[in-house]
Protein backbone atom coordinates (compact mmCIF):
# COMPACT_ATOMS: atom_id res chain seq x y z
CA UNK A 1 66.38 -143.10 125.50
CA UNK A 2 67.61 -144.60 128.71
CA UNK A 3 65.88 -146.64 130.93
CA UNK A 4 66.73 -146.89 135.02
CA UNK A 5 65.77 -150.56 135.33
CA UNK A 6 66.59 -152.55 132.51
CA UNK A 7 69.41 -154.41 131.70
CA UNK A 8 72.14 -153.23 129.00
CA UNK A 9 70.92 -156.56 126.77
CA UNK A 10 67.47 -155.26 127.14
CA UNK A 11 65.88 -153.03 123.94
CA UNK A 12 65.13 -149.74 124.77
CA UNK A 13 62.20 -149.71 122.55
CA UNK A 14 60.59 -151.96 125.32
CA UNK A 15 61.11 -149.98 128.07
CA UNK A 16 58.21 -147.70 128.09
CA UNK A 17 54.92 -150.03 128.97
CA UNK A 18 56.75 -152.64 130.40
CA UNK A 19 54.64 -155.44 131.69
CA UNK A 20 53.79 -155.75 135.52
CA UNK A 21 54.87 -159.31 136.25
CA UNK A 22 53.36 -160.55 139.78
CA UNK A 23 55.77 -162.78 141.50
CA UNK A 24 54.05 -166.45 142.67
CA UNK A 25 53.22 -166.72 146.55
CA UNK A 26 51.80 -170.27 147.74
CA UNK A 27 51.75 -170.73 151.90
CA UNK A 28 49.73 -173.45 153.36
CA UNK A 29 49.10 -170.77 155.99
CA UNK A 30 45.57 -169.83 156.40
CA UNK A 31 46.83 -165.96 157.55
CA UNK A 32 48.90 -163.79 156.20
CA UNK A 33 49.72 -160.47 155.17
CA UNK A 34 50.98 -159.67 152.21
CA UNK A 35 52.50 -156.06 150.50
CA UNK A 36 53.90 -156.13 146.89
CA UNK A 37 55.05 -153.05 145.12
CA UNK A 38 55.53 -152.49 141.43
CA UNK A 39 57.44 -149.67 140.47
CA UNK A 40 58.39 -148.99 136.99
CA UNK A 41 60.76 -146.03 135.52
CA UNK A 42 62.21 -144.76 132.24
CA UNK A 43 63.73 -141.87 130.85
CA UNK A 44 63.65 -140.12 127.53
CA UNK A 45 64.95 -136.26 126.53
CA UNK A 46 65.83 -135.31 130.46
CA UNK A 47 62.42 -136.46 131.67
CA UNK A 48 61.41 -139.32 134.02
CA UNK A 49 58.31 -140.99 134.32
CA UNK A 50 57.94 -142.92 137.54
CA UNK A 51 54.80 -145.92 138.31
CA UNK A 52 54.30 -146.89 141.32
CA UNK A 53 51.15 -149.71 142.02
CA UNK A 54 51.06 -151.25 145.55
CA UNK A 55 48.89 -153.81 147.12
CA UNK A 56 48.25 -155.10 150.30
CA UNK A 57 46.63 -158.25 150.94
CA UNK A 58 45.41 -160.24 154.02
CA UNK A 59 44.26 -163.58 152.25
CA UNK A 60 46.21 -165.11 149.27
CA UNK A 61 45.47 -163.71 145.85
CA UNK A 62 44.97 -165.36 142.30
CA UNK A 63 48.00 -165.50 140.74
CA UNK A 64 47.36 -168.06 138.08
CA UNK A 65 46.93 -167.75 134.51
CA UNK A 66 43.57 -166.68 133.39
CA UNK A 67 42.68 -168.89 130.56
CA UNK A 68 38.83 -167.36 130.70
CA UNK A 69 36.91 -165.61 127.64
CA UNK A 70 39.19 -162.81 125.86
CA UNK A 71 36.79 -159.99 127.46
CA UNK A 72 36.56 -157.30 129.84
CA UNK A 73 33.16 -158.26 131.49
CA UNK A 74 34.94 -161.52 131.95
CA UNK A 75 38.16 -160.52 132.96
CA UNK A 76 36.47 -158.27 135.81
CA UNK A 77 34.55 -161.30 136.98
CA UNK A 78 37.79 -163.16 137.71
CA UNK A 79 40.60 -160.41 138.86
CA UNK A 80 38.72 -157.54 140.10
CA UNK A 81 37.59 -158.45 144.01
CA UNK A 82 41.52 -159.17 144.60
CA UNK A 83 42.18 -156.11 142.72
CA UNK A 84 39.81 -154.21 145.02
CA UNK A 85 40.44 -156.12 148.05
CA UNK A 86 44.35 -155.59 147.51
CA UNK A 87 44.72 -152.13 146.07
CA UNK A 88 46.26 -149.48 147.93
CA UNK A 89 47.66 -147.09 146.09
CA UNK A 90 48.44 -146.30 142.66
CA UNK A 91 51.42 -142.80 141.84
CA UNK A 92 53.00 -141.65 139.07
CA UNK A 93 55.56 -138.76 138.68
CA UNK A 94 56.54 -136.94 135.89
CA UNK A 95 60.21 -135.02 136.49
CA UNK A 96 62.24 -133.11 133.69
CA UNK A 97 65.25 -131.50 134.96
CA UNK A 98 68.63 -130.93 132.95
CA UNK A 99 70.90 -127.84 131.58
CA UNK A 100 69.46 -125.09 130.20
CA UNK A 101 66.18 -127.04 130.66
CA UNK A 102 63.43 -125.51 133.30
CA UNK A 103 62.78 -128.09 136.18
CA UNK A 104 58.98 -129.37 136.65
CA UNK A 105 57.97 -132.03 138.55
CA UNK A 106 54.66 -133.66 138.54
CA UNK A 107 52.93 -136.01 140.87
CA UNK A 108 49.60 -137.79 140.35
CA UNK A 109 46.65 -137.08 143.35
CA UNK A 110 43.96 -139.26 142.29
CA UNK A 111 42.35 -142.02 143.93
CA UNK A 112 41.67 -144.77 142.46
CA UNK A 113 37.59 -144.09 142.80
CA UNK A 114 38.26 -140.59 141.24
CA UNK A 115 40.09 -142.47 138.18
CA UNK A 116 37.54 -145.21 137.38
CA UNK A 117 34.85 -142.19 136.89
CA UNK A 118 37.38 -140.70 134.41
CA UNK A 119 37.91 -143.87 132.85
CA UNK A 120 35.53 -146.61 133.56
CA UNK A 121 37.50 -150.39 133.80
CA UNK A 122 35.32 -152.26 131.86
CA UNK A 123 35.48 -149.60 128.97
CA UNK A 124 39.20 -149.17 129.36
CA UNK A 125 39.83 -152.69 129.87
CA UNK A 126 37.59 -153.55 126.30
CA UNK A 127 39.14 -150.86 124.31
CA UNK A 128 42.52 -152.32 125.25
CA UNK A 129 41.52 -156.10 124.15
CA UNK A 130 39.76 -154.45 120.84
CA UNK A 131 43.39 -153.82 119.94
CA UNK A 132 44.99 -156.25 120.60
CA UNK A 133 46.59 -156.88 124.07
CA UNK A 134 46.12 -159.77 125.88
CA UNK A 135 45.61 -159.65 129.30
CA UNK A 136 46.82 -163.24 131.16
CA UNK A 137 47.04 -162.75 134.58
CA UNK A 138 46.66 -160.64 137.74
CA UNK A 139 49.96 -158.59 137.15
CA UNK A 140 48.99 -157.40 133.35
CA UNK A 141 45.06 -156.60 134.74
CA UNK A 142 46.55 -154.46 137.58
CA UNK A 143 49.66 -152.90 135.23
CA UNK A 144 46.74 -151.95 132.76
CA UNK A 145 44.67 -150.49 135.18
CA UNK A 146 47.24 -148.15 136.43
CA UNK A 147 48.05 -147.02 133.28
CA UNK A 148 45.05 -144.47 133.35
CA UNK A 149 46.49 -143.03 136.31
CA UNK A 150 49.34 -141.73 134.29
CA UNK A 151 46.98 -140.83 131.37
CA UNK A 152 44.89 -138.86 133.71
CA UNK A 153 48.23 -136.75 134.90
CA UNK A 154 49.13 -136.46 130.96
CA UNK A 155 45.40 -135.09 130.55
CA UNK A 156 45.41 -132.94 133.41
CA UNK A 157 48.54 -130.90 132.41
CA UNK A 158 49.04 -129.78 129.07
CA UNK A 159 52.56 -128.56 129.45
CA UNK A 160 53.66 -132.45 129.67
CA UNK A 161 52.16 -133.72 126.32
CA UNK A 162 54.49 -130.89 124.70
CA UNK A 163 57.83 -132.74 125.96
CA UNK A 164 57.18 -135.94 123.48
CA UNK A 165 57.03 -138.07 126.57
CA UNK A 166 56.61 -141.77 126.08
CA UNK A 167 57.78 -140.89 122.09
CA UNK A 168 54.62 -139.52 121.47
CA UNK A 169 54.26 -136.46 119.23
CA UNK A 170 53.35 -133.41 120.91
CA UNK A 171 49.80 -132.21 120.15
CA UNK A 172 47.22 -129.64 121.24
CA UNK A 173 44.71 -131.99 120.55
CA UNK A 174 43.92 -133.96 123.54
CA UNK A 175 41.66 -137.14 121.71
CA UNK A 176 44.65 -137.39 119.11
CA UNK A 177 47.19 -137.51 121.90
CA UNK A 178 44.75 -140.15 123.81
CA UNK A 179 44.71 -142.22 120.87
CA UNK A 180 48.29 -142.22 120.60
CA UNK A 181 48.86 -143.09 124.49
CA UNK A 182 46.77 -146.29 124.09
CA UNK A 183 48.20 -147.32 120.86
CA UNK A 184 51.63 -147.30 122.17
CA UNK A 185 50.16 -149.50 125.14
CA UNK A 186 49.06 -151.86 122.63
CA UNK A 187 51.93 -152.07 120.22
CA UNK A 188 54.08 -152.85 122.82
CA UNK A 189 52.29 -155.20 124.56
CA UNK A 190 52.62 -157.22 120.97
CA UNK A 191 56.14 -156.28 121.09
CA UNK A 192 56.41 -157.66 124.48
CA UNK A 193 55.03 -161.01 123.52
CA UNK A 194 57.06 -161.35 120.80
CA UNK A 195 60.08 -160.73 122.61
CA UNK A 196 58.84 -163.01 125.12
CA UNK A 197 57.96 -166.01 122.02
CA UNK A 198 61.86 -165.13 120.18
CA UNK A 199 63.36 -165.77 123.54
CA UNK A 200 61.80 -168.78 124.35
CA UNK A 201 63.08 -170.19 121.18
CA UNK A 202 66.56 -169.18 121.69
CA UNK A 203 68.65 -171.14 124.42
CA UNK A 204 70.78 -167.40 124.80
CA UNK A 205 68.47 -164.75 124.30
CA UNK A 206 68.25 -162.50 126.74
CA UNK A 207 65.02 -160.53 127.54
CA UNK A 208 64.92 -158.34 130.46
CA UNK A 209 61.53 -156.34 132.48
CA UNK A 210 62.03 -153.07 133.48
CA UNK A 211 60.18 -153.59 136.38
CA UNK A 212 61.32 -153.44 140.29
CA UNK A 213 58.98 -155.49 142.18
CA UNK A 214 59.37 -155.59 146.14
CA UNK A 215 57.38 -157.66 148.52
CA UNK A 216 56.78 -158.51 152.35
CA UNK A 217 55.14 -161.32 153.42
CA UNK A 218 54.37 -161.82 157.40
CA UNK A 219 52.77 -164.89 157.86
CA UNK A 220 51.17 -165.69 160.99
């Protein structure tokens, strides 16, 4: 498996549902504007998967930690107006192209209305937190969140759940395969935050994101 982003210290393994981290912006300006872009890739067997969140935001946003009630009712009532407020698009693409191998090339359409009616927040958020991940700031609410936009393209075309994208077994069976999607989003958020504790223990151990994050900030 190779990954575009990380690091060659970084384990592959953790590549996949990389964490969104949200870099800290404090201005004593009362206007601003504000664009940040996420964009996450990896690469397994010839094909690349390709996340792309962006937000644009006129006012300054929450970045700080939520320490609130471990909940998805909860966890809307604190992050979701700067989510909304913020939130322009969300993208994915799916691209397989090597020798002998035919070339496809997917790209997600769906707005982000069009995906909470597939796959309500509060439901997905719960389900998520029933299993285990922990959720502890603006960047992991919106990097969750977008996740059903690439479950909605996996959904949408059977072809790709064939290709063991995101090392999950091919299956005709689209609530096993669903299953399987969100487990992997919660084993390696634990994964993650292990990482995370083993490094912060070790003066040289090296733990990399696979995560580009670009910003502008005009402030006026």
């Amino acid at each position: 498996m190779k990954n575009i982003l990380c690091t060659r210290d970084a384990p592959s393994r953790l590549s996949l549902f990389t964490v969104f981290g949200l870099a800290i912006f404090l201005s004593s300006c009362s206007n601003y504007s504000h664009t940040q872009r996420y964009i996450f890739e990896s690469e397994i067997a010839n094909t690349q998967l390709r996340e792309h969140v962006e937000f644009n935001w006129s006012a300054p946003v929450n970045h700080q930690k939520y320490t609130g009630p471990r909940n998805a009712h909860e966890l809307m009532q604190a992050l979701n107006a700067d989510y909304n407020r913020g939130h322009s698009k969300t993208e994915v693409n799916i691209h397989r192209k090597g020798v002998g191998i035919k070339t496809i090339n997917y790209d997600s359409t769906y707005t982000e209305r069009e995906i909470d009616a597939r796959y309500g927040r509060e439901e997905w958020l719960q389900h998520l937190l029933d299993g285990g991940v922990t959720i502890e700031n603006f960047g992991d609410y919106a990097h969750y969140l977008s996740k059903r936009h690439t479950l909605a393209l996996l959904e949408d075309n059977p072809t790709l759940r064939q290709l063991g994208i995101l090392d999950i077994p091919p299956t005709t069976d689209w609530e096993t395969y669903k299953a399987a999607y969100i487990d992997k989003l919660v084993h390696h958020r634990i994964e993650i935050l292990g990482t995370k504790e083993q490094f912060h223990r070790s003066e040289n151990g090296p733990f990399s994101a696979s995560v580009n994050i670009t910003e502008t900030f005009n402030t006026r």
